[in-house]
C-alpha atoms as a PDB file:
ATOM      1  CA  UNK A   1     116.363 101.022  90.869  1.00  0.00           C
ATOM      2  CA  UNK A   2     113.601 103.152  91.318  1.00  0.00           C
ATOM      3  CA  UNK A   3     114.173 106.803  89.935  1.00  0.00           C
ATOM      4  CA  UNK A   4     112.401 109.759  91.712  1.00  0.00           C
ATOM      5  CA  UNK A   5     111.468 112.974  89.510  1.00  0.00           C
ATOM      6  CA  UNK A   6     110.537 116.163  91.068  1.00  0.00           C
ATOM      7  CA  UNK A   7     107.145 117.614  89.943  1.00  0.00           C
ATOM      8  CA  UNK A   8     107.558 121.427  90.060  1.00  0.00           C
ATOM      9  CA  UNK A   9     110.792 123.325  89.906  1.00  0.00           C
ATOM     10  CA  UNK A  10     109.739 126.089  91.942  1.00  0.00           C
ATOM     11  CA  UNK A  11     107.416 126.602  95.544  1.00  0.00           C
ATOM     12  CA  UNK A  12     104.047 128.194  96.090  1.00  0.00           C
ATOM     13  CA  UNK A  13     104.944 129.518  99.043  1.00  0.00           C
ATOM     14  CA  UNK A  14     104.678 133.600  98.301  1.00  0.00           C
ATOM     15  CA  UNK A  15     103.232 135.495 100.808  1.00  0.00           C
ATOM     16  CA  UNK A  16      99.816 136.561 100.060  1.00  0.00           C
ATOM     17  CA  UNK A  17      98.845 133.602  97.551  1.00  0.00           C
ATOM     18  CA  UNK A  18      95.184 132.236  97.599  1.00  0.00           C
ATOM     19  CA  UNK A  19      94.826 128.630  98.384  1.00  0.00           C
ATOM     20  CA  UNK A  20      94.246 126.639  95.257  1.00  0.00           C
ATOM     21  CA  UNK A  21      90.501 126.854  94.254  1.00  0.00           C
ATOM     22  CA  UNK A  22      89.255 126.903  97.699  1.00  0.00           C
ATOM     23  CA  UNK A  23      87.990 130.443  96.921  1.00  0.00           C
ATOM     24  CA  UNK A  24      84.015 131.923  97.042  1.00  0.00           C
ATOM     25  CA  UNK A  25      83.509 132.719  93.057  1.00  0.00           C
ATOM     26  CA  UNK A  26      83.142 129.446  91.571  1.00  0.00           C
ATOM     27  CA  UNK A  27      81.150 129.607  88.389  1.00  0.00           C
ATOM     28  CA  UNK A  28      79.702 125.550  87.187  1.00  0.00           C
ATOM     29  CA  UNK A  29      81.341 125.192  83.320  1.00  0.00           C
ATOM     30  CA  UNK A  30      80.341 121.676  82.745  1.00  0.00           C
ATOM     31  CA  UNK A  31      81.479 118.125  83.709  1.00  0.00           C
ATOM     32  CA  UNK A  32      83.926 115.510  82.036  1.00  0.00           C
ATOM     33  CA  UNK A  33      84.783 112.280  83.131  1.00  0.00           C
ATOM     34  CA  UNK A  34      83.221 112.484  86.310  1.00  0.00           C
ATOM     35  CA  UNK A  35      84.494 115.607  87.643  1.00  0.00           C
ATOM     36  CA  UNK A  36      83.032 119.193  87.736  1.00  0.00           C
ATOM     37  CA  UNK A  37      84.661 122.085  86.135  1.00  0.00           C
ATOM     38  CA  UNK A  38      84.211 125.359  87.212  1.00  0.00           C
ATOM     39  CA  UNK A  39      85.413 129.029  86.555  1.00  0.00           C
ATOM     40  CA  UNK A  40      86.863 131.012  89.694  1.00  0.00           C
ATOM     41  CA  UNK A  41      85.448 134.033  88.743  1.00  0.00           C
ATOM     42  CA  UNK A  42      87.838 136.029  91.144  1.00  0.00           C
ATOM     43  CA  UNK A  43      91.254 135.417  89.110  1.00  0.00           C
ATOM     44  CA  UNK A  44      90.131 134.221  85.408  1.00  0.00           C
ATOM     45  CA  UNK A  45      90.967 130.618  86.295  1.00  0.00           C
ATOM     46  CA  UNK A  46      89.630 127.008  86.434  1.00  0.00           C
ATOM     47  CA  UNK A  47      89.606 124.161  88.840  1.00  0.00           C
ATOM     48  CA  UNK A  48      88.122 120.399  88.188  1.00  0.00           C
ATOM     49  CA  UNK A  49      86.819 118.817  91.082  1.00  0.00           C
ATOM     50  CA  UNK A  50      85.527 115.331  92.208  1.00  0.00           C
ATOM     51  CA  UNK A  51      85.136 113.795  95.345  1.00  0.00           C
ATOM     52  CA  UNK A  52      85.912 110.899  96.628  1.00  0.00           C
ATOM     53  CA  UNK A  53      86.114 109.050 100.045  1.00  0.00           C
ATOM     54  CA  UNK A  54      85.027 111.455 102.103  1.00  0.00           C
ATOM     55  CA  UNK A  55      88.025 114.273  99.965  1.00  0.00           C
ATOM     56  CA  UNK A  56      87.709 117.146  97.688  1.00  0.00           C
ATOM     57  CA  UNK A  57      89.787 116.260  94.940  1.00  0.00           C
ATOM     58  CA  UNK A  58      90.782 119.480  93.114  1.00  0.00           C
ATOM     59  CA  UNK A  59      93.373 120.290  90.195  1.00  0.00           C
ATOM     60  CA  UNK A  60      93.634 123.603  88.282  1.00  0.00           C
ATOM     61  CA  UNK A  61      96.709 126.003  87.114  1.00  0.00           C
ATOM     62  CA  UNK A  62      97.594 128.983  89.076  1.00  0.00           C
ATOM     63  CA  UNK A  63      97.969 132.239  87.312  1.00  0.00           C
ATOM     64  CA  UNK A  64     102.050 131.873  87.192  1.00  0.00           C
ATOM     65  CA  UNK A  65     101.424 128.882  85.461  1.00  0.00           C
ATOM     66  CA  UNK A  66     101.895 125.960  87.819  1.00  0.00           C
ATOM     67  CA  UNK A  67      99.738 123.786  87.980  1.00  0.00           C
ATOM     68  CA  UNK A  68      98.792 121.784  91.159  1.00  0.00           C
ATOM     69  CA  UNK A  69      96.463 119.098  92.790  1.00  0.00           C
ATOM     70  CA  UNK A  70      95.423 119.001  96.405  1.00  0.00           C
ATOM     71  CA  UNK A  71      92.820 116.912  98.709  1.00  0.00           C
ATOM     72  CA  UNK A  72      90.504 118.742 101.045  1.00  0.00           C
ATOM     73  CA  UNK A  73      88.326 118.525 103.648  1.00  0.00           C
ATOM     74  CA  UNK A  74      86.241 120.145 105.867  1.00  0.00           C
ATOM     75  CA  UNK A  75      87.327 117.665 109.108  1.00  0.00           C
ATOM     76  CA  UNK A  76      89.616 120.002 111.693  1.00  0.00           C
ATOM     77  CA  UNK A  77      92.417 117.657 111.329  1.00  0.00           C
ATOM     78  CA  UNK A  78      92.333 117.502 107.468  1.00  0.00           C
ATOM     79  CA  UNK A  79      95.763 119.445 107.463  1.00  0.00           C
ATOM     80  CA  UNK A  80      97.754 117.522 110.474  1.00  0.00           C
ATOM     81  CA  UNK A  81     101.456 118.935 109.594  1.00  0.00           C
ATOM     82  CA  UNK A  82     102.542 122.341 109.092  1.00  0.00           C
ATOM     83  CA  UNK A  83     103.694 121.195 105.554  1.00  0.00           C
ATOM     84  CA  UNK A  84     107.379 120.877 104.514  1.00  0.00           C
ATOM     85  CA  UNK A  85     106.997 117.129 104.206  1.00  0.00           C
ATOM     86  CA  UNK A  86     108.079 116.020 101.105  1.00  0.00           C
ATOM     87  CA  UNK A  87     105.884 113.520  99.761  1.00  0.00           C
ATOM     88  CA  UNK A  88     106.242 110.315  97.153  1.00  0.00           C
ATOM     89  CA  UNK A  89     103.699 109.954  94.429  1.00  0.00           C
ATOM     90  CA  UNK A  90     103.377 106.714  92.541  1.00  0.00           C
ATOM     91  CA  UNK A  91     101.188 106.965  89.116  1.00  0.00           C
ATOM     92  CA  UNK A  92     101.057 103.272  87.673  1.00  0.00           C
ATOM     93  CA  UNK A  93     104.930 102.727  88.962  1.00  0.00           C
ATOM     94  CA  UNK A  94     106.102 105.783  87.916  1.00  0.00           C
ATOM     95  CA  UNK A  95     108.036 107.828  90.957  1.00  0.00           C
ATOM     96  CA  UNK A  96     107.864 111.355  91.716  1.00  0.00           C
ATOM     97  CA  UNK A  97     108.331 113.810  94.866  1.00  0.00           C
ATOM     98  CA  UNK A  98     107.178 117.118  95.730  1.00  0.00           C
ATOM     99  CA  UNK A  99     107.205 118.901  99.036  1.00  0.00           C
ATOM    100  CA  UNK A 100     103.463 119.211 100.576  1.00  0.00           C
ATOM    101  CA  UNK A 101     102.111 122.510 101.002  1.00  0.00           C
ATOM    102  CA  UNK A 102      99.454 122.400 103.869  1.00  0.00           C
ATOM    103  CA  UNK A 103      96.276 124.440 104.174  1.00  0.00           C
ATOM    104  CA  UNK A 104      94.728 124.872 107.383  1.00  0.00           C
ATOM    105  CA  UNK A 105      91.027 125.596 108.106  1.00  0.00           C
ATOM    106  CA  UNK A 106      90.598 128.409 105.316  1.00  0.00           C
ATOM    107  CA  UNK A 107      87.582 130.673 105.278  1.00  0.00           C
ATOM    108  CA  UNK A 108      85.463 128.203 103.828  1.00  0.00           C
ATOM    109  CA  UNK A 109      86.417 125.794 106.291  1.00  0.00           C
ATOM    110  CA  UNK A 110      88.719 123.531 104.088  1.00  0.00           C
ATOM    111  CA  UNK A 111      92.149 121.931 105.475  1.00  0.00           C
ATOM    112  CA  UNK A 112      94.677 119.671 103.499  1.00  0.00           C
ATOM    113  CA  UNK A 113      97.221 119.649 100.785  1.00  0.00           C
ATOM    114  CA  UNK A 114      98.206 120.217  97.660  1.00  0.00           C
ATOM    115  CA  UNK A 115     101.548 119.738  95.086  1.00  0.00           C
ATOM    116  CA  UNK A 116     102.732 121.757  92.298  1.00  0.00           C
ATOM    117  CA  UNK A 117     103.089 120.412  89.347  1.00  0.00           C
ATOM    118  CA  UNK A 118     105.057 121.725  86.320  1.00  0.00           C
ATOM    119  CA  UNK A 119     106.552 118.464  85.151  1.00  0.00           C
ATOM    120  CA  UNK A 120     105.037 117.246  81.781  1.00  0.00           C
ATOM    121  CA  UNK A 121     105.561 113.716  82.400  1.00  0.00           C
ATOM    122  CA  UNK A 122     103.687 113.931  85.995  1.00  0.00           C
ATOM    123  CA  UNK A 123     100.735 116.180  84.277  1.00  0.00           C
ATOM    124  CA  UNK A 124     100.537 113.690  81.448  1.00  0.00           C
ATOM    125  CA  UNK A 125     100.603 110.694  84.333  1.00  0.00           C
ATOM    126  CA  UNK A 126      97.892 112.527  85.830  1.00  0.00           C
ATOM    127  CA  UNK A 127      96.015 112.391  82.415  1.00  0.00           C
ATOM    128  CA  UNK A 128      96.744 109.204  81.202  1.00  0.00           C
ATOM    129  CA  UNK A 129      97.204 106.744  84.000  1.00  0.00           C
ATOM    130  CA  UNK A 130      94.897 104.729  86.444  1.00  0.00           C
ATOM    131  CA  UNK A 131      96.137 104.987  90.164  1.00  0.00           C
ATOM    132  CA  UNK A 132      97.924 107.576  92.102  1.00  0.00           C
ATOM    133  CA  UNK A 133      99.171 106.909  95.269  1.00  0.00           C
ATOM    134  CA  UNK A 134     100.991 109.722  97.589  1.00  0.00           C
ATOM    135  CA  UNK A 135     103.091 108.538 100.627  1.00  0.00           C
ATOM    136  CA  UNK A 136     104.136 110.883 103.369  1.00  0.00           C
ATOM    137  CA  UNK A 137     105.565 109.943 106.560  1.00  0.00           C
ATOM    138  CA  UNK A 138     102.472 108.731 108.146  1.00  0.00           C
ATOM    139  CA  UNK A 139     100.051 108.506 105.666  1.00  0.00           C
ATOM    140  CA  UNK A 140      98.912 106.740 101.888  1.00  0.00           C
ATOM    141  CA  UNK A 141      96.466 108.180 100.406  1.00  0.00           C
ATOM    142  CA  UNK A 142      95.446 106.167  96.888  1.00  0.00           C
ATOM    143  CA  UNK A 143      93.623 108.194  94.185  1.00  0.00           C
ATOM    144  CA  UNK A 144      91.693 106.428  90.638  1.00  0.00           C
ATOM    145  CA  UNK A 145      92.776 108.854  88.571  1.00  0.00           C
ATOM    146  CA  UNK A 146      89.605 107.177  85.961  1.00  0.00           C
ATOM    147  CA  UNK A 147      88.861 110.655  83.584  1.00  0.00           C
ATOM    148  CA  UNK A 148      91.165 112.794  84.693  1.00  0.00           C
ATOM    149  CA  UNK A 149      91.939 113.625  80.999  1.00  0.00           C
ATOM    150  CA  UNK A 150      88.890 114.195  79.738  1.00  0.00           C
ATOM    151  CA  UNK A 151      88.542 116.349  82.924  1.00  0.00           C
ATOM    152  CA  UNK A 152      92.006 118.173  82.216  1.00  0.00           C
ATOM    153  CA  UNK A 153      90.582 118.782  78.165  1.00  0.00           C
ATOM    154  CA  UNK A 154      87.522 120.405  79.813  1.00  0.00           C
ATOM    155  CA  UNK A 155      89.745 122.746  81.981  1.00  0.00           C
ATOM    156  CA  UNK A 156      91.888 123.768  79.248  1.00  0.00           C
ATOM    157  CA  UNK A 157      88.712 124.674  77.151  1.00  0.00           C
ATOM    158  CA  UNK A 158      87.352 126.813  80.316  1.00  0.00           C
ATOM    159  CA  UNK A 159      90.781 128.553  80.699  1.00  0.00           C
ATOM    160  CA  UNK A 160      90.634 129.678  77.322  1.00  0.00           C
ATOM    161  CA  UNK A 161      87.045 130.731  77.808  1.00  0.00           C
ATOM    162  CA  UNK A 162      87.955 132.758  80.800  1.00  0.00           C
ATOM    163  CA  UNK A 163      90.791 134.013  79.098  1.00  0.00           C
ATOM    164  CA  UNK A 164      93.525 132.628  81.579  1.00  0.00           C
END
């Protein structure tokens, strides 16, 4: 039997909370494993970001210490729920769920959605393993997940440079 773990223990929804690293401010720090780090200049923090198929890929930790992972887009219907969906993510056979938190054109023009994440087996899936895919309802969406960890080091060394 399959087992399901949940990847964050708490939501993001809190009135007044700044998508995920869709903000102005972005700073280039360098680039690991095929993604680009950079330093949001407006809160201390990091993101890494690739793109792929069309998606912005982008991964970071907020300032309460979650950390999350979210594909964007600038297509209208990049965000096609309202959110609440929860959905299943598969890393290399390993099972997790988190409810889908939905971003709708924001001022840059992004839509999509992102998890949290503060499970360290999920985090160290994301690091170590070679496929992600992430079922919802309607939808699979199949991510190489090819250096990620050399792309998570990088972002650890730019949150301690930006003191975050």
């Amino acid at each position: 039997m399959t087992k399901f773990r949940k990847i964050a223990a708490v939501s993001l929804f809190v009135a007044g909370i700044s998508t995920p690293a869709l903000a102005q401010n972005f700073v280039p720090f360098g680039e690991a494993g095929g993604w680009k780090v950079y330093t949001k200049t407006d809160d201390n923090t990091c993101v890494v970001e690739t793109n792929k198929d069309g998606l912005i890929i982008q991964m970071g930790v907020l300032k309460s210490g979650i950390g999350y992972i979210g594909a964007f887009t600038h297509e209208p219907d990049g965000a096609s729920t309202d959110g609440g969906t929860t959905l299943n993510i598969d890393i290399d056979g390993n099972q997790y769920y988190a409810p889908e938190n939905v971003v709708h054109e924001n001022e840059q023009g992004f839509s999509g959605s992102y998890i949290a994440a503060d499970n360290p087996e999920f985090i160290s899936d994301v690091a170590n393993g070679q496929t992600m895919k992430v079922v919802d309802e309607t939808r699979v969406f199949t991510l190489d997940l090819t250096g990620t960890k050399a792309a998570m080091e990088m972002g650890r060394a730019c949150l301690a440079a930006a003191g975050g």
